[in-house]
N, C-alpha and C. Protein backbone atom coordinates (compact mmCIF):
# COMPACT_ATOMS: atom_id res chain seq x y z
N UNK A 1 -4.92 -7.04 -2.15
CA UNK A 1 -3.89 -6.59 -3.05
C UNK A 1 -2.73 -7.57 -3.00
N UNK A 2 -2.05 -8.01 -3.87
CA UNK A 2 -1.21 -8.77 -4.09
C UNK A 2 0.36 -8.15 -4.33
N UNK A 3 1.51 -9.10 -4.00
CA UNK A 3 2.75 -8.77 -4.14
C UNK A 3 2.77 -8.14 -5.53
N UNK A 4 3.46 -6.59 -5.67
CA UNK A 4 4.08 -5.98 -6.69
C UNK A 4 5.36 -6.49 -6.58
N UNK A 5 6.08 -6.78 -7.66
CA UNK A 5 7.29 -7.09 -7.64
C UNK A 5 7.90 -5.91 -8.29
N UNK A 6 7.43 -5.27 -9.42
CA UNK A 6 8.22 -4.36 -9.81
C UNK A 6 7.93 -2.88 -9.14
N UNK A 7 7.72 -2.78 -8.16
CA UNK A 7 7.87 -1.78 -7.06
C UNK A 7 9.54 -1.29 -7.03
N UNK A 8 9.53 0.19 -7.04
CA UNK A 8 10.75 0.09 -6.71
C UNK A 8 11.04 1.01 -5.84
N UNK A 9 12.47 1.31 -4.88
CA UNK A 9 12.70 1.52 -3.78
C UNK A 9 11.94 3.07 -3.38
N UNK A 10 11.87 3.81 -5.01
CA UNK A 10 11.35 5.19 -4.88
C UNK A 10 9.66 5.51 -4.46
N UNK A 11 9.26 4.05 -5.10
CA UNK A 11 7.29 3.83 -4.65
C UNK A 11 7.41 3.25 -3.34
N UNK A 12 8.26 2.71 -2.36
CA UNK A 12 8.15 2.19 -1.44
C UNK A 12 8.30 3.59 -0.47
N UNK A 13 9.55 4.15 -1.09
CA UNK A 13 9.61 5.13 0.32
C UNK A 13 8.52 6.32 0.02
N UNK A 14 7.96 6.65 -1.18
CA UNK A 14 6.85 7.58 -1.45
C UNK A 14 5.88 7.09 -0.57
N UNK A 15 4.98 5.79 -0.62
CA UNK A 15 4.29 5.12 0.46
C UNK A 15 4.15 5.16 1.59
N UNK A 16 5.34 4.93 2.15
CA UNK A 16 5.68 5.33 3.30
C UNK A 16 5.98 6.34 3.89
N UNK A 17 6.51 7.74 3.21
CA UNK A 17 6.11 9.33 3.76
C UNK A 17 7.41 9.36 3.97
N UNK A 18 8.65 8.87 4.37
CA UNK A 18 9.40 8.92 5.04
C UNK A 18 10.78 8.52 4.13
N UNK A 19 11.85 9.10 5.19
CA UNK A 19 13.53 8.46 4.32
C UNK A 19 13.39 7.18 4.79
N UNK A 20 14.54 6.58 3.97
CA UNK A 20 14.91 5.31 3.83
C UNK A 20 15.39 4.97 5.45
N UNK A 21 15.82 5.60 5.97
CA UNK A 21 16.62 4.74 7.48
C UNK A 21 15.10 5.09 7.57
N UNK A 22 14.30 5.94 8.25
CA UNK A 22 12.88 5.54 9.53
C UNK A 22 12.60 4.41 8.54
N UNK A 23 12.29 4.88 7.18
CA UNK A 23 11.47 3.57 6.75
C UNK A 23 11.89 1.82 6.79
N UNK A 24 13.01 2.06 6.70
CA UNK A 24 14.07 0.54 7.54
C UNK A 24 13.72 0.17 8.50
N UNK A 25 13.73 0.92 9.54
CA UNK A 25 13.87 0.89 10.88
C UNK A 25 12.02 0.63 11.31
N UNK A 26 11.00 1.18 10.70
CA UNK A 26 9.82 0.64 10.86
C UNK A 26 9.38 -0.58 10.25
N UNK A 27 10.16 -1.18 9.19
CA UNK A 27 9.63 -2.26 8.69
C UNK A 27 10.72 -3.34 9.61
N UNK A 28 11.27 -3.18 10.04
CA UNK A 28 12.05 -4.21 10.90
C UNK A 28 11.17 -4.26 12.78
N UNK A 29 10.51 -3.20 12.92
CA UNK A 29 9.93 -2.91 14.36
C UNK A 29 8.45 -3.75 14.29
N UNK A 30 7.95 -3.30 12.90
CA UNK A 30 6.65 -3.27 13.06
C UNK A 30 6.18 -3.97 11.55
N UNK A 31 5.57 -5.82 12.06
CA UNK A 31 5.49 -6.24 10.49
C UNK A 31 3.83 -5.84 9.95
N UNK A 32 2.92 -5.34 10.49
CA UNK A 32 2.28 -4.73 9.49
C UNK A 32 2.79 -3.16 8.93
N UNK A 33 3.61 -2.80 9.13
CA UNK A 33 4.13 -1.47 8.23
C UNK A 33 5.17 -2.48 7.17
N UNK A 34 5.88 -3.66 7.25
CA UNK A 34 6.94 -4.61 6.55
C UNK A 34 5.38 -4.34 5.65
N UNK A 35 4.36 -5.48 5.66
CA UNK A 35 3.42 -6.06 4.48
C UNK A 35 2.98 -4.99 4.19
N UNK A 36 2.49 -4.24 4.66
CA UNK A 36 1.74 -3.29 3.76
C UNK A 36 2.45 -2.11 3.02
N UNK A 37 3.62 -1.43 3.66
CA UNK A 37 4.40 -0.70 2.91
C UNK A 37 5.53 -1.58 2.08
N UNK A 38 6.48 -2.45 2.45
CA UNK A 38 7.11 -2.88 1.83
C UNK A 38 6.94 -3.64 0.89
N UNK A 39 6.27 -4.80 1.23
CA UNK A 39 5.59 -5.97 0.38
C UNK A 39 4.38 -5.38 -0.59
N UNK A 40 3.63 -4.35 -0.25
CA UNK A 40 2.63 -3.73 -0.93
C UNK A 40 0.96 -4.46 -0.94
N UNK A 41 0.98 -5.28 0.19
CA UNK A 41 -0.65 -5.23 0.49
C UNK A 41 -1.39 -4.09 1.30
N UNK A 42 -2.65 -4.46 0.65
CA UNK A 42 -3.46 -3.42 1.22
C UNK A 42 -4.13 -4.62 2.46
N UNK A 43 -4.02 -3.95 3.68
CA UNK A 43 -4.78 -4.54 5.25
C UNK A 43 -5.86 -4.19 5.23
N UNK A 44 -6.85 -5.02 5.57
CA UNK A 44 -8.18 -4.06 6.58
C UNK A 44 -7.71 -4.64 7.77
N UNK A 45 -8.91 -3.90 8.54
CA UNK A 45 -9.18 -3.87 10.35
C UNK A 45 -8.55 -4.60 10.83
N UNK A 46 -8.61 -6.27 10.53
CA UNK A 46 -9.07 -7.41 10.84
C UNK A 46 -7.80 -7.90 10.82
N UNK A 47 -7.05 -7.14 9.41
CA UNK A 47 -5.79 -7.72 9.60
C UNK A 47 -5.10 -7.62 10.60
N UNK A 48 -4.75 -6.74 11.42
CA UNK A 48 -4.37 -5.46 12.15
C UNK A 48 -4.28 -6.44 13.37
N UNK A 49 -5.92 -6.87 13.72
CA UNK A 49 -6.20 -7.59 14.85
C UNK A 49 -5.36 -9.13 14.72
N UNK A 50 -5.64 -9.22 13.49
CA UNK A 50 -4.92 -10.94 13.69
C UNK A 50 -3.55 -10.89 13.76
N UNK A 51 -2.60 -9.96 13.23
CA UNK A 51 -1.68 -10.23 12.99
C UNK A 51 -0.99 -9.74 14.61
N UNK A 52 -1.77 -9.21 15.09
CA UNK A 52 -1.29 -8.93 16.68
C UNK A 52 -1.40 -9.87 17.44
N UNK A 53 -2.75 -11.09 16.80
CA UNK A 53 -3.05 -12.05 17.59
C UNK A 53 -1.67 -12.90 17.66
N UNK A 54 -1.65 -13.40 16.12
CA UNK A 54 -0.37 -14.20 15.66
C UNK A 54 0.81 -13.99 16.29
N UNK A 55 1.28 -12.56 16.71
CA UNK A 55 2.46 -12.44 17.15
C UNK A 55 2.48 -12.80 18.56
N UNK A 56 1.23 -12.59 19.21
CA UNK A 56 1.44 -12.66 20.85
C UNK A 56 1.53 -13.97 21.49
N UNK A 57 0.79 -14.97 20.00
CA UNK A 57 0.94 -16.81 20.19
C UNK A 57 1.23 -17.11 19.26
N UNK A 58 2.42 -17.52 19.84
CA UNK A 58 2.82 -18.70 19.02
C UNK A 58 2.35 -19.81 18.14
N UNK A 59 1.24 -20.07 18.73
CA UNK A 59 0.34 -21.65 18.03
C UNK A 59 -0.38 -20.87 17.79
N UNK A 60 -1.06 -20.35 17.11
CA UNK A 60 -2.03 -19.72 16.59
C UNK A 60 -2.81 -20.02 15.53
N UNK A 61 -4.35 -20.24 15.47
CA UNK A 61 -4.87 -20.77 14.72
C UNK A 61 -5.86 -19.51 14.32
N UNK A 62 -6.11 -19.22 13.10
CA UNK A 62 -6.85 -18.04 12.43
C UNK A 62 -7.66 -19.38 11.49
N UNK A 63 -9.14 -18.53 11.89
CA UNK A 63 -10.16 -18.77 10.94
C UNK A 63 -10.88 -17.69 9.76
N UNK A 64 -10.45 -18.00 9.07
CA UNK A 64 -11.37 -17.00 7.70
C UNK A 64 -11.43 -16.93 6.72
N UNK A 65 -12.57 -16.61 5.93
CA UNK A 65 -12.66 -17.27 4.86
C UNK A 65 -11.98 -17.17 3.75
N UNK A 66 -12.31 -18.18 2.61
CA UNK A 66 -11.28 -18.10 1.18
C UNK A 66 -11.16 -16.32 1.20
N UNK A 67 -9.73 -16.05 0.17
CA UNK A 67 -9.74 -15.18 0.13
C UNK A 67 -9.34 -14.22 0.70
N UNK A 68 -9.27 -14.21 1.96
CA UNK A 68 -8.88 -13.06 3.26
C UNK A 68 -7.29 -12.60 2.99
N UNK A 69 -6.71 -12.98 2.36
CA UNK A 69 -5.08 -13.40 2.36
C UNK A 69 -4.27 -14.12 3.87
N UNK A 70 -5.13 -15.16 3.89
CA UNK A 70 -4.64 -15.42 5.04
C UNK A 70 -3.19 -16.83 5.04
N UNK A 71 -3.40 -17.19 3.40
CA UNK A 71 -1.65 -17.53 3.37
C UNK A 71 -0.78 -16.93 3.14
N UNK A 72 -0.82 -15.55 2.35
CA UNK A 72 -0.32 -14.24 1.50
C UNK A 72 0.59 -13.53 2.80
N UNK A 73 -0.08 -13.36 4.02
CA UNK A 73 0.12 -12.38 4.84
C UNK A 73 0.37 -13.56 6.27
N UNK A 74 0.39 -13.74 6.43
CA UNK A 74 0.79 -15.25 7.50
C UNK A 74 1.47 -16.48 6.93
N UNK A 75 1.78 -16.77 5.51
CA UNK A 75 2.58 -17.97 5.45
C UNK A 75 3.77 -17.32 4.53
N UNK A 76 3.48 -16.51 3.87
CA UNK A 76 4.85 -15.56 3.18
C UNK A 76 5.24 -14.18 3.75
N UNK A 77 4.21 -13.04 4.08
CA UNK A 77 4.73 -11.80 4.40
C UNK A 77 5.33 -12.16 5.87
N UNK A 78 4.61 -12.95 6.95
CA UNK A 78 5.39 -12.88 8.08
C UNK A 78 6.95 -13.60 8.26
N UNK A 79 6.53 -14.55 7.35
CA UNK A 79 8.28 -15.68 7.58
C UNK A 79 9.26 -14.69 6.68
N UNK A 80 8.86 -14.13 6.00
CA UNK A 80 9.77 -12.99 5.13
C UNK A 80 10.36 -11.81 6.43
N UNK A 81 9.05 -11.48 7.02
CA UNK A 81 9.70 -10.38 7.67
C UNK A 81 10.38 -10.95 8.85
N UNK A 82 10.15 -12.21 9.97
CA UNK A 82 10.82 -12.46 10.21
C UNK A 82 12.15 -12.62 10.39
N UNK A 83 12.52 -13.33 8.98
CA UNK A 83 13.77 -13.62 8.88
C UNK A 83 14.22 -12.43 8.02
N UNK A 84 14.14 -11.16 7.53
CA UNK A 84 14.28 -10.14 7.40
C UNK A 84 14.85 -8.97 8.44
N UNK A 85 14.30 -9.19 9.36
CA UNK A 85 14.32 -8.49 10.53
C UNK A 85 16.11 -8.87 11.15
């Protein structure tokens, strides 16, 4: 699933179940709740696993194939939430 841009603050917090402060406060704690609730991708499993990998090293090298969103969600959703945070 790809960036919605015209998402707006009322589909984000519907998504997310929750008011606006928890839902703040989880997308700043935790960046797969940032990409997938805020940014609006859909994760599988795998994501879950890598993106835990990514955070725990630094140098981190992910293999997989075309397609996976593996610039989508590691070269934009994380430097976003990053420097978001």
């Amino acid at each position: 699933m790809s960036f919605d841009p015209t998402r707006t603050l009322d589909q984000i917090l519907k998504a997310s179940g929750m008011d606006f402060e928890t839902t703040y406060s989880m997308a700043a704690l935790d960046f797969a709740f940032f990409s997938n609730i805020i940014i609006g991708r859909g994760w599988a499993k795998f994501h879950y696993e890598q993106a835990e990998f990514v955070i725990q090293n630094r140098y981190a090298c992910l293999v997989s194939p075309r397609g996976h969103f593996k610039t989508s969600i590691f070269s934009i959703d994380y430097p976003l939430w990053f420097a978001w945070r």
